[in-house]
Each structure stands twice: as C-alpha cells, then as structure tokens.
PDB file of N, CA and C in Angstrom:
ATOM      1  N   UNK A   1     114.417 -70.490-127.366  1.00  0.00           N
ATOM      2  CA  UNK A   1     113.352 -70.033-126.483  1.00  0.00           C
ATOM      3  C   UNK A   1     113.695 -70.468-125.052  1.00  0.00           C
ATOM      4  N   UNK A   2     113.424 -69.524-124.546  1.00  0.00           N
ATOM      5  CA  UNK A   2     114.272 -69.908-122.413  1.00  0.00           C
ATOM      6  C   UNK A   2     113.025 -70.946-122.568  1.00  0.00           C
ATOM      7  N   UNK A   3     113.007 -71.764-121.431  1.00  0.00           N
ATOM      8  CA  UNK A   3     112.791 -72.938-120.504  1.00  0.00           C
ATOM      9  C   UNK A   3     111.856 -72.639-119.919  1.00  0.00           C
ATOM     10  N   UNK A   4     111.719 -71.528-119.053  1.00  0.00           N
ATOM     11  CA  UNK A   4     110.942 -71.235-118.340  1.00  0.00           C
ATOM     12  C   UNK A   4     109.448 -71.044-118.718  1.00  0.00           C
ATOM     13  N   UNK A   5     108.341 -71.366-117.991  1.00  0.00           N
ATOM     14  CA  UNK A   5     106.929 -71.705-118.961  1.00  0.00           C
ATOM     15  C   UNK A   5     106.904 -70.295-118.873  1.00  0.00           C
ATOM     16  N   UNK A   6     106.651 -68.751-117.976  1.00  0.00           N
ATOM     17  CA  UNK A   6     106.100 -67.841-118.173  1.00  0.00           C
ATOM     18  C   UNK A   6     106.442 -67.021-118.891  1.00  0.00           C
ATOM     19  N   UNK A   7     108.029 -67.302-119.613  1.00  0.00           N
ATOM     20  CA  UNK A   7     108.126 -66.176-120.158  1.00  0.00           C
ATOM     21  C   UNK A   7     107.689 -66.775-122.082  1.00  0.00           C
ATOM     22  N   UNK A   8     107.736 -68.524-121.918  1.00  0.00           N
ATOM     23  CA  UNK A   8     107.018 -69.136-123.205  1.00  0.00           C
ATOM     24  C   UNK A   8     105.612 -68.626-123.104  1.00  0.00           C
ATOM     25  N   UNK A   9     104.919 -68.596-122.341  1.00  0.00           N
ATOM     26  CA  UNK A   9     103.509 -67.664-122.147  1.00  0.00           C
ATOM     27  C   UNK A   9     103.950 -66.246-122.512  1.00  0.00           C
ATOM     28  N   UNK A  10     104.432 -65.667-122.139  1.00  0.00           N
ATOM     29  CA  UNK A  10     104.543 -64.466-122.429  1.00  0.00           C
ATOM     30  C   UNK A  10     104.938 -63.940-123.936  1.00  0.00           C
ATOM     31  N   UNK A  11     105.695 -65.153-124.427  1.00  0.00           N
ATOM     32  CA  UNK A  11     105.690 -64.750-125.770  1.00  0.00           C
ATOM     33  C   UNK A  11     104.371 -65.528-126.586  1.00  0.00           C
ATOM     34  N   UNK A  12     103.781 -66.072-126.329  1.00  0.00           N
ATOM     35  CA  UNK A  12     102.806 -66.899-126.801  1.00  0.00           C
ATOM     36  C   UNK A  12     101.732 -65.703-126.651  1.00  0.00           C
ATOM     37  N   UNK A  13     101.629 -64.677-125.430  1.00  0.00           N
ATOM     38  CA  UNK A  13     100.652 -63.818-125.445  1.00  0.00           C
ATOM     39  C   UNK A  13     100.669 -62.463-126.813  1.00  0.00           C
ATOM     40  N   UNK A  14     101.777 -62.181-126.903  1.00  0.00           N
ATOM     41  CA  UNK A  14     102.296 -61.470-127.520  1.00  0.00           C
ATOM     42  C   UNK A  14     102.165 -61.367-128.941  1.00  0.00           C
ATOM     43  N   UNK A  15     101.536 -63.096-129.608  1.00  0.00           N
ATOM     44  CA  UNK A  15     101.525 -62.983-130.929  1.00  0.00           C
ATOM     45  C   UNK A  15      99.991 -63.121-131.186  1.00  0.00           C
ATOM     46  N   UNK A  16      99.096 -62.896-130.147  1.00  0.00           N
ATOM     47  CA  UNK A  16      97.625 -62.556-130.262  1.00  0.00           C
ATOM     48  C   UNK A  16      97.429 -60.902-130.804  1.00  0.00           C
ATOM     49  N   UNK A  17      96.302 -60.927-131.336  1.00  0.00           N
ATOM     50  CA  UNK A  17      96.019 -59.598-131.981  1.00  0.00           C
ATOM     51  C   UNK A  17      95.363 -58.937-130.923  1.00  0.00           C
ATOM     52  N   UNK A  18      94.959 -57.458-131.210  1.00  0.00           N
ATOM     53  CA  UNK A  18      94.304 -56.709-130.128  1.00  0.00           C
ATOM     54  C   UNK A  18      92.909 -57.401-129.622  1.00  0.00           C
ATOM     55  N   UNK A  19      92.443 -57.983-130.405  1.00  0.00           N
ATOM     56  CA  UNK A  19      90.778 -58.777-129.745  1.00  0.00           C
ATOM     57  C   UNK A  19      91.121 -59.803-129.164  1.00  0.00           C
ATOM     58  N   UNK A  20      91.631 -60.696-129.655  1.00  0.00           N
ATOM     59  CA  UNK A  20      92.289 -62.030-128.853  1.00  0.00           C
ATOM     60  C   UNK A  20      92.953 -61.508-127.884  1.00  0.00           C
ATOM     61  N   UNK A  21      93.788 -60.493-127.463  1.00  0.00           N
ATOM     62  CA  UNK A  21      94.359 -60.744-126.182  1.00  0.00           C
ATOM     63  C   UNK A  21      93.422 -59.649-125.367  1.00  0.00           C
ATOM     64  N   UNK A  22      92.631 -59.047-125.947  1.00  0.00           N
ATOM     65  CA  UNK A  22      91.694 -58.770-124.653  1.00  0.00           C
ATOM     66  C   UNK A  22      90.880 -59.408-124.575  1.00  0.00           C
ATOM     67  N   UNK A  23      89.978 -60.387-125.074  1.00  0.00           N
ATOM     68  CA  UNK A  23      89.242 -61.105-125.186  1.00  0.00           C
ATOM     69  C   UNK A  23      89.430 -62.275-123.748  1.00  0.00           C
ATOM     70  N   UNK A  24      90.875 -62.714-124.238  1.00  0.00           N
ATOM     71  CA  UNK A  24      91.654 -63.500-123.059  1.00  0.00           C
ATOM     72  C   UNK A  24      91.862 -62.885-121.967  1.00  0.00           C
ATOM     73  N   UNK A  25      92.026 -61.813-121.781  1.00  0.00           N
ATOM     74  CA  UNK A  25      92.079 -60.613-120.118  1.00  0.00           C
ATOM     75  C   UNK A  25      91.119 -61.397-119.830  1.00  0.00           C
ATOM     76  N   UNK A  26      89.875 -61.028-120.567  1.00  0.00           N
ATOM     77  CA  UNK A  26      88.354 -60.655-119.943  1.00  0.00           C
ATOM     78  C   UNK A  26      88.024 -62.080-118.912  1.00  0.00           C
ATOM     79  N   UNK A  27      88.358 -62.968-120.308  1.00  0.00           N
ATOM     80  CA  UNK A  27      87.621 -64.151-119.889  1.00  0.00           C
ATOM     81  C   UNK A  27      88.626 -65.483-118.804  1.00  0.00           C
ATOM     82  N   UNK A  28      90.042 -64.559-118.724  1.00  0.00           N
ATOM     83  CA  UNK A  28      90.625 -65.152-117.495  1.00  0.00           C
ATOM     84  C   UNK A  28      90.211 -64.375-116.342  1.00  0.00           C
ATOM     85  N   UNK A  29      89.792 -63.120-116.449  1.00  0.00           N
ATOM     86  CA  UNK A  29      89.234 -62.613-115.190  1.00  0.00           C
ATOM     87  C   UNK A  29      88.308 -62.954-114.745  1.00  0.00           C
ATOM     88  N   UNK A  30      87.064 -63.697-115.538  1.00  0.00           N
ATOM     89  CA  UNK A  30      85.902 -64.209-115.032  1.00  0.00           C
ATOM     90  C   UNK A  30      86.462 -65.747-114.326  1.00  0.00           C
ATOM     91  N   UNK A  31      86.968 -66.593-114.801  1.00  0.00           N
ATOM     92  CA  UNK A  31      87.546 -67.684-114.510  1.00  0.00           C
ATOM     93  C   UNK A  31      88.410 -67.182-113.252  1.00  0.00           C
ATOM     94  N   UNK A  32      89.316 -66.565-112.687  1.00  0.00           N
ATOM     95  CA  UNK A  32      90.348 -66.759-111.789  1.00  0.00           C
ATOM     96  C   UNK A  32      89.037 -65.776-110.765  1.00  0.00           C
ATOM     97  N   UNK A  33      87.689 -65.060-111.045  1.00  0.00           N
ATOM     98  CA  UNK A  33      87.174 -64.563-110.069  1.00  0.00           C
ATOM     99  C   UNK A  33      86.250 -65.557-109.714  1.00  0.00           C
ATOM    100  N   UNK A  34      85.907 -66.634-110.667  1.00  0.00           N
ATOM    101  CA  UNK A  34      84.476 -67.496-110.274  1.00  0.00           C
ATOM    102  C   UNK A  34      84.870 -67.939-108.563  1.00  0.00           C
ATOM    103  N   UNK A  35      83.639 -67.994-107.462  1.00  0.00           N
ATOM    104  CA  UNK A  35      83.616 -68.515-106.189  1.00  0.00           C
ATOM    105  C   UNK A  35      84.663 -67.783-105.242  1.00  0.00           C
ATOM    106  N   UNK A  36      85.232 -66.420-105.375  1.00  0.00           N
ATOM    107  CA  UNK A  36      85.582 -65.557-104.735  1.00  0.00           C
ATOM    108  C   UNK A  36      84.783 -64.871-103.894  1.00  0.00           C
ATOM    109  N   UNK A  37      84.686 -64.502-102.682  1.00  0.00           N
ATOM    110  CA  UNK A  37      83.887 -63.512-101.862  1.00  0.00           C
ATOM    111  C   UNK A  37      84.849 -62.166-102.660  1.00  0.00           C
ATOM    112  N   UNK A  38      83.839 -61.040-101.852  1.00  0.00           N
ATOM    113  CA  UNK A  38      84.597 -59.546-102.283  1.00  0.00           C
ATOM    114  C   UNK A  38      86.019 -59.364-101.577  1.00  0.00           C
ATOM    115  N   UNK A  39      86.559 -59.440-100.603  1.00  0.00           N
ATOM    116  CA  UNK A  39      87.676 -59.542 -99.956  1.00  0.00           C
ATOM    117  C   UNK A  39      88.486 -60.281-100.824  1.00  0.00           C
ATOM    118  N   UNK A  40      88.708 -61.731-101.369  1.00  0.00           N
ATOM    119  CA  UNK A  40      89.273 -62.179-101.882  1.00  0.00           C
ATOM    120  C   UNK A  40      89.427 -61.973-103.179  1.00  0.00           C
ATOM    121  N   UNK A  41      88.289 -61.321-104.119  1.00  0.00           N
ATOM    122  CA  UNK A  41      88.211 -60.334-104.955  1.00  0.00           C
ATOM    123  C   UNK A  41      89.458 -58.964-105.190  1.00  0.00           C
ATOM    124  N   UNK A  42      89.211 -58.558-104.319  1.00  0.00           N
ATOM    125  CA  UNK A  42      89.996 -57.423-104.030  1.00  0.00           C
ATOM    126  C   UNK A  42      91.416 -57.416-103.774  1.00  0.00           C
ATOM    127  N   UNK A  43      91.989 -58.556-103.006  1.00  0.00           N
ATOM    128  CA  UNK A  43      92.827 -59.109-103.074  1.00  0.00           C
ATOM    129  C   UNK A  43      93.600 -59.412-104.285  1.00  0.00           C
ATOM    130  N   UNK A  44      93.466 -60.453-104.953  1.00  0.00           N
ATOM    131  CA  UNK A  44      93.800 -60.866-105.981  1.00  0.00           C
ATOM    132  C   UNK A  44      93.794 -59.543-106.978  1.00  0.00           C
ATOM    133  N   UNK A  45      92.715 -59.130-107.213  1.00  0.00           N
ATOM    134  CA  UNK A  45      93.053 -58.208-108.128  1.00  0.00           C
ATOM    135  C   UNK A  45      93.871 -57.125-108.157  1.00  0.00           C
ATOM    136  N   UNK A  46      94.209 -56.419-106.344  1.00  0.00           N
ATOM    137  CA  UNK A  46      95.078 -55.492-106.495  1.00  0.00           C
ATOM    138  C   UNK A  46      96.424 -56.476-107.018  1.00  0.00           C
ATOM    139  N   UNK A  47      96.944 -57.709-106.170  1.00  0.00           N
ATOM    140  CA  UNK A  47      98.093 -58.008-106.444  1.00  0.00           C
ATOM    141  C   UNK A  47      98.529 -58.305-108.443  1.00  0.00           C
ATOM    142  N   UNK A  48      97.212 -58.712-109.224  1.00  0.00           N
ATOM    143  CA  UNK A  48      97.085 -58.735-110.879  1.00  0.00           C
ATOM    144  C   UNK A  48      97.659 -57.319-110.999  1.00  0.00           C
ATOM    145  N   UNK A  49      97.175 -55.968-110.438  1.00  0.00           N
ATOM    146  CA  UNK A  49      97.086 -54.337-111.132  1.00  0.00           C
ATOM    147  C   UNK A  49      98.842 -54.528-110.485  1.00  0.00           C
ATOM    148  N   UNK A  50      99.073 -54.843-109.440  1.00  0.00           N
ATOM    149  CA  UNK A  50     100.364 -54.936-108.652  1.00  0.00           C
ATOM    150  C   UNK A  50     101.519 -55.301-109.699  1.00  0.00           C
ATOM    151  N   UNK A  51     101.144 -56.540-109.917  1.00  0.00           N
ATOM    152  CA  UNK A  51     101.641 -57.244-111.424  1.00  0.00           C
ATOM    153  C   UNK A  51     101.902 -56.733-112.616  1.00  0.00           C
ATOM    154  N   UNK A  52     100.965 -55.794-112.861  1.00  0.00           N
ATOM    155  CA  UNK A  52     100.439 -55.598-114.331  1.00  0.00           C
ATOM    156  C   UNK A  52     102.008 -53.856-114.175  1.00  0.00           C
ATOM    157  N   UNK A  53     101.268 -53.189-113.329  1.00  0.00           N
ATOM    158  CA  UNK A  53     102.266 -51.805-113.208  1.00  0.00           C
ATOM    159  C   UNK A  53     103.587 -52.327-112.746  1.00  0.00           C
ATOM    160  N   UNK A  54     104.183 -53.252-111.959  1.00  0.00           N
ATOM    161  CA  UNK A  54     106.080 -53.461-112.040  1.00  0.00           C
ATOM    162  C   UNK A  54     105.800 -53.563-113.322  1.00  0.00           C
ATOM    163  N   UNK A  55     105.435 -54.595-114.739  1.00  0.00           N
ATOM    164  CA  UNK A  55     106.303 -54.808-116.269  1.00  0.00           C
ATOM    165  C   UNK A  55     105.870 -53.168-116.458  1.00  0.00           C
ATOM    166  N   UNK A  56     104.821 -52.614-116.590  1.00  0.00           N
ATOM    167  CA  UNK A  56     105.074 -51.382-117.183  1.00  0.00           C
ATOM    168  C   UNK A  56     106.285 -50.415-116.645  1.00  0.00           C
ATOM    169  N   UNK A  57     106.815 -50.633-115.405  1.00  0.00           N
ATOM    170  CA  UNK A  57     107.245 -49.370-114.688  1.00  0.00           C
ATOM    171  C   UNK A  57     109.104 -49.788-115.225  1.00  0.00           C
ATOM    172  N   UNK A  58     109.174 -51.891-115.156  1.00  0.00           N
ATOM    173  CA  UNK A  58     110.406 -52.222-115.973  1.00  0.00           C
ATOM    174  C   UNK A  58     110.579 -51.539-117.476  1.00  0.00           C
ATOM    175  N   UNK A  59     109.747 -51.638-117.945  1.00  0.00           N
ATOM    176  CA  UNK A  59     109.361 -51.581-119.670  1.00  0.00           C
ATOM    177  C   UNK A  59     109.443 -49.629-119.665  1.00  0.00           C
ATOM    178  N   UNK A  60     108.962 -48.879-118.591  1.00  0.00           N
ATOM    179  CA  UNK A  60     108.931 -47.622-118.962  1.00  0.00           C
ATOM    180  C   UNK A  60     110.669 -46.902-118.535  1.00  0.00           C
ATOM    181  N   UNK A  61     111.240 -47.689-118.094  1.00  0.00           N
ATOM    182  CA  UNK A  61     112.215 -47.020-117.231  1.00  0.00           C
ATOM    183  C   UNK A  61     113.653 -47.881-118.621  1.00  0.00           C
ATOM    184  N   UNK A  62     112.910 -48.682-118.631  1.00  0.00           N
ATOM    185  CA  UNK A  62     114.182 -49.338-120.074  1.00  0.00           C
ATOM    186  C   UNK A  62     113.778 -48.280-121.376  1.00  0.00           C
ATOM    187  N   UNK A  63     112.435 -47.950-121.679  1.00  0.00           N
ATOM    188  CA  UNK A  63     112.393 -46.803-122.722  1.00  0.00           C
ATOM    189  C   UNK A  63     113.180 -45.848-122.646  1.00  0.00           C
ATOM    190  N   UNK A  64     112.711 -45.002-120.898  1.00  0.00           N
ATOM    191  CA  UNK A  64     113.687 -44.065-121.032  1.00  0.00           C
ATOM    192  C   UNK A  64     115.236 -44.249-121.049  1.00  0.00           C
ATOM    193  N   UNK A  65     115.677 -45.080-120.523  1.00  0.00           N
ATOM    194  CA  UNK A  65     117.478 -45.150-120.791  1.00  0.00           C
ATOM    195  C   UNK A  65     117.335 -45.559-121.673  1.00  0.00           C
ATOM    196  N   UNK A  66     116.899 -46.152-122.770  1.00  0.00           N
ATOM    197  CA  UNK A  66     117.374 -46.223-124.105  1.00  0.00           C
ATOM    198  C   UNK A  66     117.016 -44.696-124.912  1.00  0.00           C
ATOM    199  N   UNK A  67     116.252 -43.706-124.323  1.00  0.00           N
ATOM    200  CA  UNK A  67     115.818 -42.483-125.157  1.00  0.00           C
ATOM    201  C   UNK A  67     117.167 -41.392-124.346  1.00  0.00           C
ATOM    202  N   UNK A  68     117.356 -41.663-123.297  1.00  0.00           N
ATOM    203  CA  UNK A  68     118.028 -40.506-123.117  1.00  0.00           C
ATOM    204  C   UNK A  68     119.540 -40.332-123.340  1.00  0.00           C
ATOM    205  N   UNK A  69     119.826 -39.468-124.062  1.00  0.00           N
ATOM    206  CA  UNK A  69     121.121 -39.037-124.706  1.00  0.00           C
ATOM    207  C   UNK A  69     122.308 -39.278-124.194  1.00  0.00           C
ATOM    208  N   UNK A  70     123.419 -39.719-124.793  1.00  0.00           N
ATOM    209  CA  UNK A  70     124.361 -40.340-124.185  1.00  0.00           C
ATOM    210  C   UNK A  70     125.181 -38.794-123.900  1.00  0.00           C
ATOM    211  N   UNK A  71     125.903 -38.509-122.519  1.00  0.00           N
ATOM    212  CA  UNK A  71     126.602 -37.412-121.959  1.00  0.00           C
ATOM    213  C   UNK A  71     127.479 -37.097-123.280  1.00  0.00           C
ATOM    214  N   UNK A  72     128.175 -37.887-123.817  1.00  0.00           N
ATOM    215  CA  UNK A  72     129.283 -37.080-124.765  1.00  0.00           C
ATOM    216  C   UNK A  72     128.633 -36.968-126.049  1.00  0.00           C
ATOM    217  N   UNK A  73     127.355 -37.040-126.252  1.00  0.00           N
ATOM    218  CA  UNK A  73     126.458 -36.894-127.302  1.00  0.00           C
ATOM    219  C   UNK A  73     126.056 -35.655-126.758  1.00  0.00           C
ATOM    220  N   UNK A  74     125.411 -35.788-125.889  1.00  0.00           N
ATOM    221  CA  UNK A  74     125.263 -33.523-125.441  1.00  0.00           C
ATOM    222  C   UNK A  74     126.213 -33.146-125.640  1.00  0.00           C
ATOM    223  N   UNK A  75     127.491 -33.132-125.126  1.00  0.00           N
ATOM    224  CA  UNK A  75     128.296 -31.983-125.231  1.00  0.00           C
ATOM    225  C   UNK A  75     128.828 -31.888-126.550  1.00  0.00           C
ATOM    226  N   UNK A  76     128.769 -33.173-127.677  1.00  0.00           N
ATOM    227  CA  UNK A  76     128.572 -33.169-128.747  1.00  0.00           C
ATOM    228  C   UNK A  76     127.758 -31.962-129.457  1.00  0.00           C
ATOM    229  N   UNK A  77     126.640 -31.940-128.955  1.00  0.00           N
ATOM    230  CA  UNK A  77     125.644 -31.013-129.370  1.00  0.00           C
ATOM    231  C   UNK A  77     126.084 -30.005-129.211  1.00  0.00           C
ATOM    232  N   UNK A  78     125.880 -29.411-127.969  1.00  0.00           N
ATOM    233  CA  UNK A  78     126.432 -28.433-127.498  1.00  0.00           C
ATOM    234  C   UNK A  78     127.385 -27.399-128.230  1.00  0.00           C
ATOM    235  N   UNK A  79     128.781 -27.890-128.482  1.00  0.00           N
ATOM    236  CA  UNK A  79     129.678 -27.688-129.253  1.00  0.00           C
ATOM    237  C   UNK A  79     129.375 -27.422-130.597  1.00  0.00           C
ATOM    238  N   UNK A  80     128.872 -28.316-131.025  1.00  0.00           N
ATOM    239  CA  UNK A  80     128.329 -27.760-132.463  1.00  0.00           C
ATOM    240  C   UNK A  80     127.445 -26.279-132.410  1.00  0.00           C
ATOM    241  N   UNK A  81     126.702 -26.636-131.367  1.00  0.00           N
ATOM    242  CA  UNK A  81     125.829 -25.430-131.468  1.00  0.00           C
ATOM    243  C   UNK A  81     126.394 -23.796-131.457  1.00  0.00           C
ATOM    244  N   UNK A  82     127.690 -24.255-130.546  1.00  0.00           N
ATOM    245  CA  UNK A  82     128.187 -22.933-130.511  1.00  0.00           C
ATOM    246  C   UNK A  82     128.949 -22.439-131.226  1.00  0.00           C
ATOM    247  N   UNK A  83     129.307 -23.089-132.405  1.00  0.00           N
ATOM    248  CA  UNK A  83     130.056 -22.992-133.398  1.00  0.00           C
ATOM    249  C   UNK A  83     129.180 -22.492-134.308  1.00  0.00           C
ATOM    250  N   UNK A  84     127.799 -23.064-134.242  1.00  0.00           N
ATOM    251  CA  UNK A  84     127.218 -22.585-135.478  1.00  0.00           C
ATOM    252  C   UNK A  84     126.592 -20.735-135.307  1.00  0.00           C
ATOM    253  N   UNK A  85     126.260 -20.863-133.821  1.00  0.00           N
ATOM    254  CA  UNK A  85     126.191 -19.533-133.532  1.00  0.00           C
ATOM    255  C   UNK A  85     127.316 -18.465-133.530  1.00  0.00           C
ATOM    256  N   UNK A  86     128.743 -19.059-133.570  1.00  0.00           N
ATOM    257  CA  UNK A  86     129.449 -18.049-133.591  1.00  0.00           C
ATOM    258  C   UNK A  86     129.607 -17.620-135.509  1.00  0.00           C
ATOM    259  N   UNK A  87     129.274 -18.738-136.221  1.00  0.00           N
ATOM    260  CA  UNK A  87     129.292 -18.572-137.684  1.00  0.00           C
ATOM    261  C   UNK A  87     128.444 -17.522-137.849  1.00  0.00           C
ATOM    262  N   UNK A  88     126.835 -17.723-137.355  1.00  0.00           N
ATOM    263  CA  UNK A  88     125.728 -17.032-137.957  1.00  0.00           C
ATOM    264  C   UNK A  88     126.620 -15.175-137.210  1.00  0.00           C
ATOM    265  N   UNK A  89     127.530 -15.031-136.200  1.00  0.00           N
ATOM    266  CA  UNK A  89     127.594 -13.698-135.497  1.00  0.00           C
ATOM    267  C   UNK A  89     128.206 -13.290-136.628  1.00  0.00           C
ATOM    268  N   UNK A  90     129.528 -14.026-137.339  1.00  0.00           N
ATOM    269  CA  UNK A  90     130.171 -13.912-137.920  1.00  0.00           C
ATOM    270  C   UNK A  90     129.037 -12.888-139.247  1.00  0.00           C
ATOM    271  N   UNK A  91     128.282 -13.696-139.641  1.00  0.00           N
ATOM    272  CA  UNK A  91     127.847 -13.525-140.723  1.00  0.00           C
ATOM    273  C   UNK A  91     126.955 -12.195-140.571  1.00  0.00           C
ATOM    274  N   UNK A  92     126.447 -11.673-138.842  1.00  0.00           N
ATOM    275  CA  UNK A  92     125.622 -10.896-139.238  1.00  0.00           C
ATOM    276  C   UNK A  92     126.506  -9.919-138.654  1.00  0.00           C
ATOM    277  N   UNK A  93     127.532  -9.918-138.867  1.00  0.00           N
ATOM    278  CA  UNK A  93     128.384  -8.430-138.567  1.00  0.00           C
ATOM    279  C   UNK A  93     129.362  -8.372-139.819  1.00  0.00           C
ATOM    280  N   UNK A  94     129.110  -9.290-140.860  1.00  0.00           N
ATOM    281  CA  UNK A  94     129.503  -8.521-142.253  1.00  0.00           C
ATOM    282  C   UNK A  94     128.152  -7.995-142.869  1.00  0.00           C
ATOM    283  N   UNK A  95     127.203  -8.465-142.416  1.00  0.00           N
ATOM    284  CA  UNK A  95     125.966  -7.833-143.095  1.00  0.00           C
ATOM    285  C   UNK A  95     126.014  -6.506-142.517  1.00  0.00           C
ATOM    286  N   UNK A  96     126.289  -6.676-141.235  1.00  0.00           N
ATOM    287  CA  UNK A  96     126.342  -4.710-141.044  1.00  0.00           C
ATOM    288  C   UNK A  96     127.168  -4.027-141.530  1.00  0.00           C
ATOM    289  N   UNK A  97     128.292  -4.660-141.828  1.00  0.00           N
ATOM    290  CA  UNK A  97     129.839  -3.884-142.540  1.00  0.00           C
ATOM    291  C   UNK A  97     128.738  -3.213-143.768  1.00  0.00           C
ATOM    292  N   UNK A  98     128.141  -3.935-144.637  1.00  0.00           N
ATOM    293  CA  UNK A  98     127.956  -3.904-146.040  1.00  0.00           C
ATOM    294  C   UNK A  98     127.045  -2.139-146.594  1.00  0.00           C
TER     295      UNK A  98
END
C-alpha cells in the first residue's frame, strides 16, 4: 500500500458500500460547511466539484484509451472484412450461374 495518506483514504473510501459512502459525502459536507459565510461556501465548494470532475475526466479519458482499438487491430478488421465480402460476391455469382 503507497505511503501516502490520500491515496490510503482513497482506498479506504472505496471499500464502503453505496449508503456508507454517501452517507459520508453528506455528513463531511455539513462538517467542512459548519461557520462558513455564503462566499466562502461557494468557494470551497466549487474548488470540491473542481476536485471531484479532474478524477472523473482522469478516470474517463483512461476508459477511453483502454476501449479504443489498437490501429493494427482495425486494419486487422478491415481486411478480414473484405475478404469475407469478396467470399459472399463469390458465392452470389454462382448462385446466379445456377
């Protein structure tokens, strides 16, 4: 396990169930807002949403390069494909011979 406390938090968050870890949102948001004016409110919370969208935008952008197809895997495809279409031509110009 790394060293570092946030990412030991971070896996520590991770093995809460869906009620427990919203439960914990909720009730760290009341705690980190207690004795805030609205300005400082607003503050903090854009920089949390600030927070919250970089891991999604890391986490969405590692999905997609792991989803998108490796170049010699298309032309992989590709190739096949046109092979199989030249089979099926094959096949439907003995059906017209017949």
């Amino acid at each position: 396990m790394s060293k570092n406390p946030i990412t030991s938090l971070n896996q520590l968050l991770l093995t809460l169930n869906p009620l427990e870890f919203a439960t914990l949102a909720y009730v760290l948001g009341l705690i980190l807002s207690d004795g805030l004016n609205p300005n400082e409110l607003s503050s903090l919370g854009n920089f949390y949403n600030l927070l919250g969208e970089t891991i999604q935008t890391i986490g969405a952008q590692a999905q997609n390069l792991d989803s998108t197809p490796n170049t010699s895997d298309v032309q992989n495809t590709v190739d096949s494909l046109k092979t199989k279409i030249g089979n099926i031509e094959e096949i439907i110009q003995k059906f017209k011979s017949i």
